[in-house]
N, C-alpha and C. Protein backbone atom coordinates (compact mmCIF):
# COMPACT_ATOMS: atom_id res chain seq x y z
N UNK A 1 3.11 3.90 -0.58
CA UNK A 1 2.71 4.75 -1.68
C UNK A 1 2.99 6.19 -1.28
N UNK A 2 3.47 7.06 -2.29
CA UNK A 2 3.74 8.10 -2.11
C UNK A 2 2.55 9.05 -2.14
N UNK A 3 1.76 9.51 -1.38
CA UNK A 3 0.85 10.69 -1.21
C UNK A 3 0.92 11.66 -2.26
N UNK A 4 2.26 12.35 -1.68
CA UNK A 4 2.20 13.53 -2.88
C UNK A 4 2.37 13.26 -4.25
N UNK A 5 3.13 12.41 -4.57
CA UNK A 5 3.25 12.54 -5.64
C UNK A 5 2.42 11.72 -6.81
N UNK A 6 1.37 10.67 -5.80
CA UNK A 6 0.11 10.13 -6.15
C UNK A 6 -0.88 11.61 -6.16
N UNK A 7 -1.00 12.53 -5.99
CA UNK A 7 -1.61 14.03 -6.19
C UNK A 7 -1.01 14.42 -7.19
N UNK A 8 0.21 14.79 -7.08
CA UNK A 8 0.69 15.60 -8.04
C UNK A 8 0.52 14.96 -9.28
N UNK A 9 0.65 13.43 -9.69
CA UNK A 9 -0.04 12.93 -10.90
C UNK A 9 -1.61 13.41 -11.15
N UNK A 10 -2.51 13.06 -10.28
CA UNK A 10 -3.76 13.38 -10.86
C UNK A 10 -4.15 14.59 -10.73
N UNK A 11 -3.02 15.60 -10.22
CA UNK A 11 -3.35 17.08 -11.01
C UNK A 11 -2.49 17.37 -12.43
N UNK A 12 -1.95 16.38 -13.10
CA UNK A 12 -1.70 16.39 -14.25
C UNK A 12 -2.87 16.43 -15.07
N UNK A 13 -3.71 16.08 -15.25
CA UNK A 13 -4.99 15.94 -16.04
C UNK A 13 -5.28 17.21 -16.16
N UNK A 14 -5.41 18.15 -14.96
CA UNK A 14 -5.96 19.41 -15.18
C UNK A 14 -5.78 19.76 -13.08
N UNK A 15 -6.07 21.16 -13.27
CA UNK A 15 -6.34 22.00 -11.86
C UNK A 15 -7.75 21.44 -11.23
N UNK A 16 -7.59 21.15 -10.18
CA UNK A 16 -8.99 20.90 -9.41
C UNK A 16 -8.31 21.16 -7.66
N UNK A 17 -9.44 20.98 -6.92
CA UNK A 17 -9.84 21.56 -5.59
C UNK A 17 -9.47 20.05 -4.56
N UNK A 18 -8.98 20.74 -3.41
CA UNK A 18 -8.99 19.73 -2.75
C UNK A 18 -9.38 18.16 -2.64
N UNK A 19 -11.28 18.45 -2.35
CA UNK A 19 -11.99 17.83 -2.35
C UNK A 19 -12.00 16.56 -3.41
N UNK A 20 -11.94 17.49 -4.89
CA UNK A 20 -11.55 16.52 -5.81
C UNK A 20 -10.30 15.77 -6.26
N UNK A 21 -9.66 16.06 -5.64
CA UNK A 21 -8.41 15.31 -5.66
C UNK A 21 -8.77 14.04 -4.62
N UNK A 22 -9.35 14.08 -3.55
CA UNK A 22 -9.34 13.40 -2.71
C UNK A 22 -9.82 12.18 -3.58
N UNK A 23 -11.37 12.97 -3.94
CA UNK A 23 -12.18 11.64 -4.64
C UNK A 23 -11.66 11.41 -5.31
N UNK A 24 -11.05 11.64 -6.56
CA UNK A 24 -10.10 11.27 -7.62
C UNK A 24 -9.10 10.09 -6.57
N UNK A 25 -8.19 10.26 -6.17
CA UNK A 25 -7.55 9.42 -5.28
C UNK A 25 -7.90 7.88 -5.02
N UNK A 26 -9.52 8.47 -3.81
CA UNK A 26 -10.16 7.25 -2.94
C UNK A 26 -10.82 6.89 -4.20
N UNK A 27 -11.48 6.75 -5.59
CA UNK A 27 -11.55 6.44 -6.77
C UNK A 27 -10.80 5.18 -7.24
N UNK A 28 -9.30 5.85 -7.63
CA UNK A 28 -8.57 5.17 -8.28
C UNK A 28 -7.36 4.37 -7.68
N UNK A 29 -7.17 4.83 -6.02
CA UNK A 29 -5.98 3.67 -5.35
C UNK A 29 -6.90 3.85 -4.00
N UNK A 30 -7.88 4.06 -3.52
CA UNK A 30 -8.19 4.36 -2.36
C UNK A 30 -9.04 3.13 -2.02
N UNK A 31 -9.57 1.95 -2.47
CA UNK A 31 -10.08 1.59 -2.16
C UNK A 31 -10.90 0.67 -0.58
N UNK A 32 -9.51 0.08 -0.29
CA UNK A 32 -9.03 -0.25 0.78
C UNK A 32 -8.60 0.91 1.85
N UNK A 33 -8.06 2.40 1.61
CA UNK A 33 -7.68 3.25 2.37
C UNK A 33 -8.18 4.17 2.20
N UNK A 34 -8.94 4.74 1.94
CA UNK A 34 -9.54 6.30 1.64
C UNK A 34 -8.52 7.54 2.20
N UNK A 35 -8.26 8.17 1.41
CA UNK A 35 -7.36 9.10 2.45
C UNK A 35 -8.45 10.06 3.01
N UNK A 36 -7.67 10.69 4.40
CA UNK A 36 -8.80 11.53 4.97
C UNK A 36 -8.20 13.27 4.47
N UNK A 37 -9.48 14.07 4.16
CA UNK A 37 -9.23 14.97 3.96
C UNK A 37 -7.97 15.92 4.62
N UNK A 38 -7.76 15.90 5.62
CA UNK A 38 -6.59 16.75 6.45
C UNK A 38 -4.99 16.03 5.96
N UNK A 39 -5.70 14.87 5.62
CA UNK A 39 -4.04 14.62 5.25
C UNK A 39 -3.96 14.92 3.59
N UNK A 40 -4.79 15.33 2.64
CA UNK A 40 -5.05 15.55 1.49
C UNK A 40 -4.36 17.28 1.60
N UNK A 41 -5.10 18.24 2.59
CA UNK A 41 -5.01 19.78 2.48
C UNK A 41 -2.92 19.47 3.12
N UNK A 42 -3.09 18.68 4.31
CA UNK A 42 -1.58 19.31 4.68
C UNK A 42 -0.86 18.49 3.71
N UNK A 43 -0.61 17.57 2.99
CA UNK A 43 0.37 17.45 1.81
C UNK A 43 0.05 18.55 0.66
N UNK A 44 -0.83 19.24 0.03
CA UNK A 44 -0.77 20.11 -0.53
C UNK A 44 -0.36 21.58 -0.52
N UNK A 45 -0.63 21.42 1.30
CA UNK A 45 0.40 23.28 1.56
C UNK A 45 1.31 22.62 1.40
N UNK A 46 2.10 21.49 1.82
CA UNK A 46 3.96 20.35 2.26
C UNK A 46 4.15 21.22 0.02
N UNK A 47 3.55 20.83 -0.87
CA UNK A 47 3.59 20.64 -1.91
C UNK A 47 3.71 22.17 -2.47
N UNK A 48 2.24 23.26 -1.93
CA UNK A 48 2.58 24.24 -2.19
C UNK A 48 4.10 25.25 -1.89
N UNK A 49 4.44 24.74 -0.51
CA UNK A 49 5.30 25.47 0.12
C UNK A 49 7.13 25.10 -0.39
N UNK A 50 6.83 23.83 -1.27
CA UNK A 50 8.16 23.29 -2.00
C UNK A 50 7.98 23.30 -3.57
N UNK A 51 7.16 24.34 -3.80
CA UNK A 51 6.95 25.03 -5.20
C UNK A 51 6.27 23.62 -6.41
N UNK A 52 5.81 22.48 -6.16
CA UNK A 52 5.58 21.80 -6.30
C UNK A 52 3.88 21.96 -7.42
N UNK A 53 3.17 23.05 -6.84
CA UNK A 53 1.87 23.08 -7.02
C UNK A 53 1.56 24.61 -7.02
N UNK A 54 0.77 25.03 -7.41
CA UNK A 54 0.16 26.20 -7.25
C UNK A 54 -0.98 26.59 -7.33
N UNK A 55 -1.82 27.35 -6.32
CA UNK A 55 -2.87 27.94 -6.00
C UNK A 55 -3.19 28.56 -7.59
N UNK A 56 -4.40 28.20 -8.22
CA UNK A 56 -4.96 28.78 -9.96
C UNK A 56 -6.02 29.64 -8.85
N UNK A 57 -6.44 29.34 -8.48
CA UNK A 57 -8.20 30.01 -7.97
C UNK A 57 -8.31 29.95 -6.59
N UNK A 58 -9.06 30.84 -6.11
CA UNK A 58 -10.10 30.71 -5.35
C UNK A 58 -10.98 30.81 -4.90
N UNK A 59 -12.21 29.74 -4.54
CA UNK A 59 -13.49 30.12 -4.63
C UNK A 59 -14.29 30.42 -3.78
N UNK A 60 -15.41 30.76 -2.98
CA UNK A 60 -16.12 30.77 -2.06
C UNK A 60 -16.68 29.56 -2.20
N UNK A 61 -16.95 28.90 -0.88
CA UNK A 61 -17.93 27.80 -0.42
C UNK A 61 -18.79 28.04 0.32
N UNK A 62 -19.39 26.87 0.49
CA UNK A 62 -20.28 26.97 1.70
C UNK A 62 -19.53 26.82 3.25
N UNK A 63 -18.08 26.74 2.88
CA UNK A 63 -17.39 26.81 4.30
C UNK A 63 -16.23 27.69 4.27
N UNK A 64 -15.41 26.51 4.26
CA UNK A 64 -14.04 27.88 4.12
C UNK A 64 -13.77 27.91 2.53
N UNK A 65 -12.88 29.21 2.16
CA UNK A 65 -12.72 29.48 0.75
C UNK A 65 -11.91 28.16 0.15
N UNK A 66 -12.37 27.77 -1.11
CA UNK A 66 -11.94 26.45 -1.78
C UNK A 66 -11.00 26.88 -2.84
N UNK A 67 -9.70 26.39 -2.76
CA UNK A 67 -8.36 26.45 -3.53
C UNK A 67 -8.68 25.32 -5.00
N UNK A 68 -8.39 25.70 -5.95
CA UNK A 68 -7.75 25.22 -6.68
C UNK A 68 -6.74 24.90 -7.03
N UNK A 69 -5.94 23.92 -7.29
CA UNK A 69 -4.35 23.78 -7.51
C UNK A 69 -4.26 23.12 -8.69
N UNK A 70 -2.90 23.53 -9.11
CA UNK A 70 -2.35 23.65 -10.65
C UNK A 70 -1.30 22.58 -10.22
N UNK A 71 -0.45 22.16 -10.79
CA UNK A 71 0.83 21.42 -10.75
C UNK A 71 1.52 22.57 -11.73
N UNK A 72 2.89 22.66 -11.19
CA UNK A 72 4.08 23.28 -11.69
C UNK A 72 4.54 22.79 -12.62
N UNK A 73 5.73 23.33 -13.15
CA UNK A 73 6.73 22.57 -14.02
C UNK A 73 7.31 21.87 -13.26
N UNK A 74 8.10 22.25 -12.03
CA UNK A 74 8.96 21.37 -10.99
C UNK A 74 8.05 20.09 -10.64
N UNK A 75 6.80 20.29 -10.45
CA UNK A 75 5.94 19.15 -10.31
C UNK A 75 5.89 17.88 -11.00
N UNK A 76 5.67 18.51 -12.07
CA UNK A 76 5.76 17.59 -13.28
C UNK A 76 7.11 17.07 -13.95
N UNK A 77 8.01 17.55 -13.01
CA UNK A 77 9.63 16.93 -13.64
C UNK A 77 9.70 16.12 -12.20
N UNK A 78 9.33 16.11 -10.72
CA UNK A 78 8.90 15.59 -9.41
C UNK A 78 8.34 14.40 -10.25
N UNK A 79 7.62 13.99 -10.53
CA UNK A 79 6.78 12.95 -10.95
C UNK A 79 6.87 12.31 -11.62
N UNK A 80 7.63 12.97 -12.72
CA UNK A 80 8.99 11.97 -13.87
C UNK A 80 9.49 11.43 -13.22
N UNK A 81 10.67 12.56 -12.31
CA UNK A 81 11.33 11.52 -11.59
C UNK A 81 11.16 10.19 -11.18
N UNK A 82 9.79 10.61 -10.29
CA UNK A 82 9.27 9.58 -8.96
C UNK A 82 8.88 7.94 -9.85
N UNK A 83 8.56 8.66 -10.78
CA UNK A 83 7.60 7.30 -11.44
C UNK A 83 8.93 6.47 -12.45
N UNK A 84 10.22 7.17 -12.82
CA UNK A 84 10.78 6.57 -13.55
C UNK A 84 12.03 5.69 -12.67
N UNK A 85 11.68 5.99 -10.83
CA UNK A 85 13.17 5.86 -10.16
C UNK A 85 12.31 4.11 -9.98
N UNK A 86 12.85 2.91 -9.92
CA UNK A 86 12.10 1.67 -9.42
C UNK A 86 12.13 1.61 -8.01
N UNK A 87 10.82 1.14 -7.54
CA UNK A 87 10.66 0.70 -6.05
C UNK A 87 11.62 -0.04 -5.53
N UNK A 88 12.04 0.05 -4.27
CA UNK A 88 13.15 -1.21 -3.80
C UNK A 88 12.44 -2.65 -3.58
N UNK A 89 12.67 -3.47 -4.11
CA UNK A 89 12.10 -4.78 -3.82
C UNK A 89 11.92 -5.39 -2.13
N UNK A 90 11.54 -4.95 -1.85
CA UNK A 90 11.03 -5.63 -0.43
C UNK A 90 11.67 -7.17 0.37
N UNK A 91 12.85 -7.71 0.59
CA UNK A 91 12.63 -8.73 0.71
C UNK A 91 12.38 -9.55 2.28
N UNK A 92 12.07 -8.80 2.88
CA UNK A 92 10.78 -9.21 3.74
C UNK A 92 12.25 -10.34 5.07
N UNK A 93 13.31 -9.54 5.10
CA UNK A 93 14.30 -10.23 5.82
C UNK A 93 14.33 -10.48 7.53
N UNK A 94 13.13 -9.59 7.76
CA UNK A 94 12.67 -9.62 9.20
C UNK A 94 11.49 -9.77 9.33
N UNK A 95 10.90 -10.74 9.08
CA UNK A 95 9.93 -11.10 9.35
C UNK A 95 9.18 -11.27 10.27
N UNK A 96 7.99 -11.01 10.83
CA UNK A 96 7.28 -10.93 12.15
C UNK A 96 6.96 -12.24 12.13
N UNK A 97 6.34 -13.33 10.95
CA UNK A 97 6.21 -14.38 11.07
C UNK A 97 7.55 -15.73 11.49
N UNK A 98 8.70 -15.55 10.63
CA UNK A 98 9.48 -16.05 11.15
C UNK A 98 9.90 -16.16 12.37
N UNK A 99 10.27 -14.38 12.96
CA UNK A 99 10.31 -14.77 14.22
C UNK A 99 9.31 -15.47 15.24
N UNK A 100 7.95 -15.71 14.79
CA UNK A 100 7.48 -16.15 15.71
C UNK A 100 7.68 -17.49 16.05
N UNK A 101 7.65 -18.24 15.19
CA UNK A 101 8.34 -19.51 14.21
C UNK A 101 9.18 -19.30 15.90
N UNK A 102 10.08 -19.20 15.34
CA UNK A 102 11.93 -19.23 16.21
C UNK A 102 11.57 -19.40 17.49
N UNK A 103 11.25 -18.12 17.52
CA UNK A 103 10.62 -18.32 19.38
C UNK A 103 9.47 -19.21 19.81
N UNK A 104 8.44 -19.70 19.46
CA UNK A 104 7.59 -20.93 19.42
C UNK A 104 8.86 -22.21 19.67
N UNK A 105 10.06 -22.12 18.49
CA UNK A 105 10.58 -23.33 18.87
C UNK A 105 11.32 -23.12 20.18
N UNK A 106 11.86 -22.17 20.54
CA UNK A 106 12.67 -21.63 21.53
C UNK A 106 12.57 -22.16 23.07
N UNK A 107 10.66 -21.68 22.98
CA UNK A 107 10.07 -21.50 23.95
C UNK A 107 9.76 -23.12 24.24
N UNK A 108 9.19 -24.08 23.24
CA UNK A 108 9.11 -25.46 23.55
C UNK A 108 7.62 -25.41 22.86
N UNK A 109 7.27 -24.32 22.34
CA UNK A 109 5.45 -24.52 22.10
C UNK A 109 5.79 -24.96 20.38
N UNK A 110 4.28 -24.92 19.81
CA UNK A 110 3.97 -26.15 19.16
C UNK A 110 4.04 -24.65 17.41
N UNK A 111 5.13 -24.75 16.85
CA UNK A 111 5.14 -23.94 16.02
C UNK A 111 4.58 -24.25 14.73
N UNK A 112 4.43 -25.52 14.60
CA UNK A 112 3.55 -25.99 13.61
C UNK A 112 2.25 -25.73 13.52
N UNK A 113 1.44 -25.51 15.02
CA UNK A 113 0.74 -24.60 14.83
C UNK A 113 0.57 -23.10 14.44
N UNK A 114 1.42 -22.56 14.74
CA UNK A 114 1.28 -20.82 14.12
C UNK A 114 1.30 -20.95 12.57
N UNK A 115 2.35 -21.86 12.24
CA UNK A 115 2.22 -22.25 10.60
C UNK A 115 0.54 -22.60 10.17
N UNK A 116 0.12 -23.43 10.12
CA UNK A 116 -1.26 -23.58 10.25
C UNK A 116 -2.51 -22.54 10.62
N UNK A 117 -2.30 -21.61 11.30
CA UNK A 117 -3.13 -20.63 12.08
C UNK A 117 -2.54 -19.90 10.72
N UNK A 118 -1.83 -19.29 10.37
CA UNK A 118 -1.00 -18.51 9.07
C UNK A 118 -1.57 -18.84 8.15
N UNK A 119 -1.47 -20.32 7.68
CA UNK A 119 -2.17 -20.90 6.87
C UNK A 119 -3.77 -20.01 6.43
N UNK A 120 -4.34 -21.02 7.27
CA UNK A 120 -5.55 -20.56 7.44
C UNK A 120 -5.89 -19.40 7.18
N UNK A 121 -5.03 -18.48 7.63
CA UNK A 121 -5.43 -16.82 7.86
C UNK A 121 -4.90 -16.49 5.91
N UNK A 122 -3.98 -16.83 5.55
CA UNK A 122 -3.57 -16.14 4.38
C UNK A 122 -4.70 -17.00 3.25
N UNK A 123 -5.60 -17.79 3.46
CA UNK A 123 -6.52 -19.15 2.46
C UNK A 123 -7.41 -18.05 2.66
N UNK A 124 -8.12 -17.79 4.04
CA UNK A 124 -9.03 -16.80 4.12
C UNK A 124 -9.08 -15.25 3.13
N UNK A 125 -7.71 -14.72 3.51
CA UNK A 125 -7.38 -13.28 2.56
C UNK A 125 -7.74 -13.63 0.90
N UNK A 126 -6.98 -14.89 0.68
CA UNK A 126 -7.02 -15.39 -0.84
C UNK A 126 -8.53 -15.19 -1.36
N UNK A 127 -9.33 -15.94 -0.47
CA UNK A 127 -10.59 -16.14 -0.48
C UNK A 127 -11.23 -14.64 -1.03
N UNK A 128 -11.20 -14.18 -0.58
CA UNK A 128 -11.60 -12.58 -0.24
C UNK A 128 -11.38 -11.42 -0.73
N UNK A 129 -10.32 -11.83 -1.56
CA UNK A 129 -9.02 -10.92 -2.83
C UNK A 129 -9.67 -11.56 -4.09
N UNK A 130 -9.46 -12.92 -4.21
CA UNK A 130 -10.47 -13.71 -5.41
C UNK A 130 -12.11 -13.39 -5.79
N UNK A 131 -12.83 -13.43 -4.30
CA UNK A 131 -14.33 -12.70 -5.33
C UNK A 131 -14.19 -11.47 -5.36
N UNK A 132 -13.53 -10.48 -4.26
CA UNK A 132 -13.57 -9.05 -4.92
C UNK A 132 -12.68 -8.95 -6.31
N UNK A 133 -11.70 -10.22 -6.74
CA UNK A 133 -11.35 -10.03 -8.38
C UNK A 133 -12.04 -10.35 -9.16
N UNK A 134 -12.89 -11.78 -8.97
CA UNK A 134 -14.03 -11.67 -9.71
C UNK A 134 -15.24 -10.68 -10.25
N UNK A 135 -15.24 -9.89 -9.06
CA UNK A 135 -16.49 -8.89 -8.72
C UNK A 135 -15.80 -7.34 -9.68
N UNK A 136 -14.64 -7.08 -9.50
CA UNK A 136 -14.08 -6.15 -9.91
C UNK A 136 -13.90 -5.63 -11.20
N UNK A 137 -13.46 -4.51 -11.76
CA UNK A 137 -13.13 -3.85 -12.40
C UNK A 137 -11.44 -4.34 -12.88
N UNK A 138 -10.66 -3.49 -13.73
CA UNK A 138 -9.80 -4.06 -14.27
C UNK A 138 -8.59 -4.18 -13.34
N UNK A 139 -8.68 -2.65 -13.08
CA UNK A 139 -7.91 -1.80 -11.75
C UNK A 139 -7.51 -2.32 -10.78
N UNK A 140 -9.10 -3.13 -10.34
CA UNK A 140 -9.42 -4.25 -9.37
C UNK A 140 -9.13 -5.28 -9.51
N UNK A 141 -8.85 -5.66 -10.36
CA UNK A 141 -8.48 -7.12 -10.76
C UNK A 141 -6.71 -7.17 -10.54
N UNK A 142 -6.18 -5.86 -11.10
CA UNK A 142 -4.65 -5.70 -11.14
C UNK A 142 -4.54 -5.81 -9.83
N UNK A 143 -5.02 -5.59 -9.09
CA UNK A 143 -4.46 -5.21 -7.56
C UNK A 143 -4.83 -6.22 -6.58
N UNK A 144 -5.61 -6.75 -7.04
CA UNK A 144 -5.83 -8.26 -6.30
C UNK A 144 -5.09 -9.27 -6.77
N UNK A 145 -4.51 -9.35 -7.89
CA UNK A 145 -3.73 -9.91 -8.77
C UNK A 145 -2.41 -10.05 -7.88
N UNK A 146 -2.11 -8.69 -7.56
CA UNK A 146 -0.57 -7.92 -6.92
C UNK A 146 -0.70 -8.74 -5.79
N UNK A 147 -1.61 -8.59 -4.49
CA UNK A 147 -1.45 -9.04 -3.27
C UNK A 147 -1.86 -10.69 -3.44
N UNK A 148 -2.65 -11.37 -4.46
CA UNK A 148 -2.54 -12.64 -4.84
C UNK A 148 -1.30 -12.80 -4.25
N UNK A 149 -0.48 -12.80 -5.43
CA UNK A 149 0.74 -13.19 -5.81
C UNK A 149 1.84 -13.24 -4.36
N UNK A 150 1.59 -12.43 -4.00
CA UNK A 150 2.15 -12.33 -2.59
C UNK A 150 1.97 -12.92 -1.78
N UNK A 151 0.69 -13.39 -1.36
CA UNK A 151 0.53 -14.42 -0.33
C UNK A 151 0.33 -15.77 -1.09
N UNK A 152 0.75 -15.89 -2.60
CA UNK A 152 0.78 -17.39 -2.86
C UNK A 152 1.94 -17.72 -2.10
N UNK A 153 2.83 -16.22 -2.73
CA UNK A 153 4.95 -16.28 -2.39
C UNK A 153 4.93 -16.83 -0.67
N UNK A 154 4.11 -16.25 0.07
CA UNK A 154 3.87 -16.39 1.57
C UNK A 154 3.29 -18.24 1.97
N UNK A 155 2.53 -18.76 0.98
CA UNK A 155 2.05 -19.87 1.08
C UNK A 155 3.11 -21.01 0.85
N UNK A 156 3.98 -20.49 0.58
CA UNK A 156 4.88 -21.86 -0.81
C UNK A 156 6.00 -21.34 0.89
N UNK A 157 6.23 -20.34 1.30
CA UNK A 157 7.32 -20.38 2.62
C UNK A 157 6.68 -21.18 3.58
N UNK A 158 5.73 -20.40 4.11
CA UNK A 158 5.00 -21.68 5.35
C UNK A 158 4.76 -22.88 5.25
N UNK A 159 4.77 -23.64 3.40
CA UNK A 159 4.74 -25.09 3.68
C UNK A 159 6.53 -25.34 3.16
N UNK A 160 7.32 -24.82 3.01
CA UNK A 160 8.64 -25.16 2.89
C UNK A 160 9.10 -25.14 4.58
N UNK A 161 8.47 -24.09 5.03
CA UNK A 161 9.05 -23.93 6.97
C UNK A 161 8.62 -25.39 7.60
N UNK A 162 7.16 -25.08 7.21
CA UNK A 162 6.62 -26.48 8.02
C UNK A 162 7.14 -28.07 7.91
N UNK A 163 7.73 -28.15 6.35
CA UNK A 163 8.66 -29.04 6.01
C UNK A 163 10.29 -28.94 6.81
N UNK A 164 10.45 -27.96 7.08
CA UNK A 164 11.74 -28.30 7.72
C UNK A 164 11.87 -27.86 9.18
N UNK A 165 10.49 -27.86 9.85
CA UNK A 165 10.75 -27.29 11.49
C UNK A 165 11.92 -28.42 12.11
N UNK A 166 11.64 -29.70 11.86
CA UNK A 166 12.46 -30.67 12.82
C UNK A 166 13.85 -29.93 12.13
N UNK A 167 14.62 -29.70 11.37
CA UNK A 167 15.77 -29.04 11.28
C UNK A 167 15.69 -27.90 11.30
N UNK A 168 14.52 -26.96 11.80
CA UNK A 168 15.27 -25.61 12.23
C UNK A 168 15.26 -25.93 13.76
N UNK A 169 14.62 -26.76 14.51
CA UNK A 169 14.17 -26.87 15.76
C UNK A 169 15.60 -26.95 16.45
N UNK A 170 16.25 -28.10 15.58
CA UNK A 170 18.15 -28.49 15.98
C UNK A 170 19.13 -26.83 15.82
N UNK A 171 18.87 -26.68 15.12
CA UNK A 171 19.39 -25.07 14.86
C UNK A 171 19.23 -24.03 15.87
N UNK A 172 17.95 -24.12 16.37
CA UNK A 172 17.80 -22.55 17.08
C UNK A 172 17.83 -23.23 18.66
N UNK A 173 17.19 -25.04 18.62
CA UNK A 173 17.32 -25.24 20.16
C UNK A 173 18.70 -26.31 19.99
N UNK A 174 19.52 -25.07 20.74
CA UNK A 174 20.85 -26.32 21.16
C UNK A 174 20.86 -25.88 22.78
């Protein structure tokens, strides 16, 4: 996910302060990641300093003086952009799991177990993505929905692998 330009959208709504951008943020995609404030202020000078944003105010706090920021025009043509270019599809061609797969058979150990241990581990996530979708909001529901889907895609490989270890086993051990 893009930082800045996940900011520079929710200063579309209107000018607000650091702080509130943050919460705005850890709010609406943060759930799982909260961003931490320092990485909130240094993408916004990265933003101020590439004309991106601009300083509206500033206020006194109870600490250091508190900025308000505006989004630009360049900002807001930044964010057209960003949101109209499509993500690259991921297709996951190096896999940390596969290789382990390979080398398990390589090595002589029992790779049908790591499949299984995988197993297990991605039933558990499911588990865990499902009542926080139950439990959730809509937002919440979309996004558990998203990583669903992903480790079903991950479930349907590990029992197609596990179906064909005796012919990858001939393959990788000659």
């Amino acid at each position: 996910m893009s930082i800045g330009h996940t900011l520079l959208g929710l200063l579309e709504s209107g000018p607000c302060h650091g702080y509130d951008l943050k919460r705005a943020f850890d709010e609406k995609f943060g759930h799982d990641r909260p961003l931490h404030y320092g990485q909130v202020y240094s993408t916004m000078s990265r933003l101020l300093k590439h004309g991106l944003v601009e300083v509206e105010g500033i206020e006194p706090g109870g600490g250091p003086e508190r900025k308000r920021y505006a989004i630009t025009e360049a900002g807001i043509t930044d964010v057209q952009q960003w949101l109209a270019t499509p993500e690259k599809p991921e297709p996951y061609l190096q896999s940390t799991l596969y290789t382990k797969v390979v080398l398990a058979l390589l090595t002589r150990r029992n790779a049908a177990d790591i499949l299984d241990t995988q197993r297990a581990e991605h039933l558990r996530m499911m588990r865990i993505l499902t009542d926080r979708k139950r439990k959730g909001d809509l937002a919440d529901q979309l996004i558990c929905d998203h990583a669903l889907f992903h480790l079903e895609a991950d479930l349907r490989w590990l029992e197609l692998t596990a179906a064909r270890l005796d012919k990858l086993a001939e393959v990788v051990v000659k």
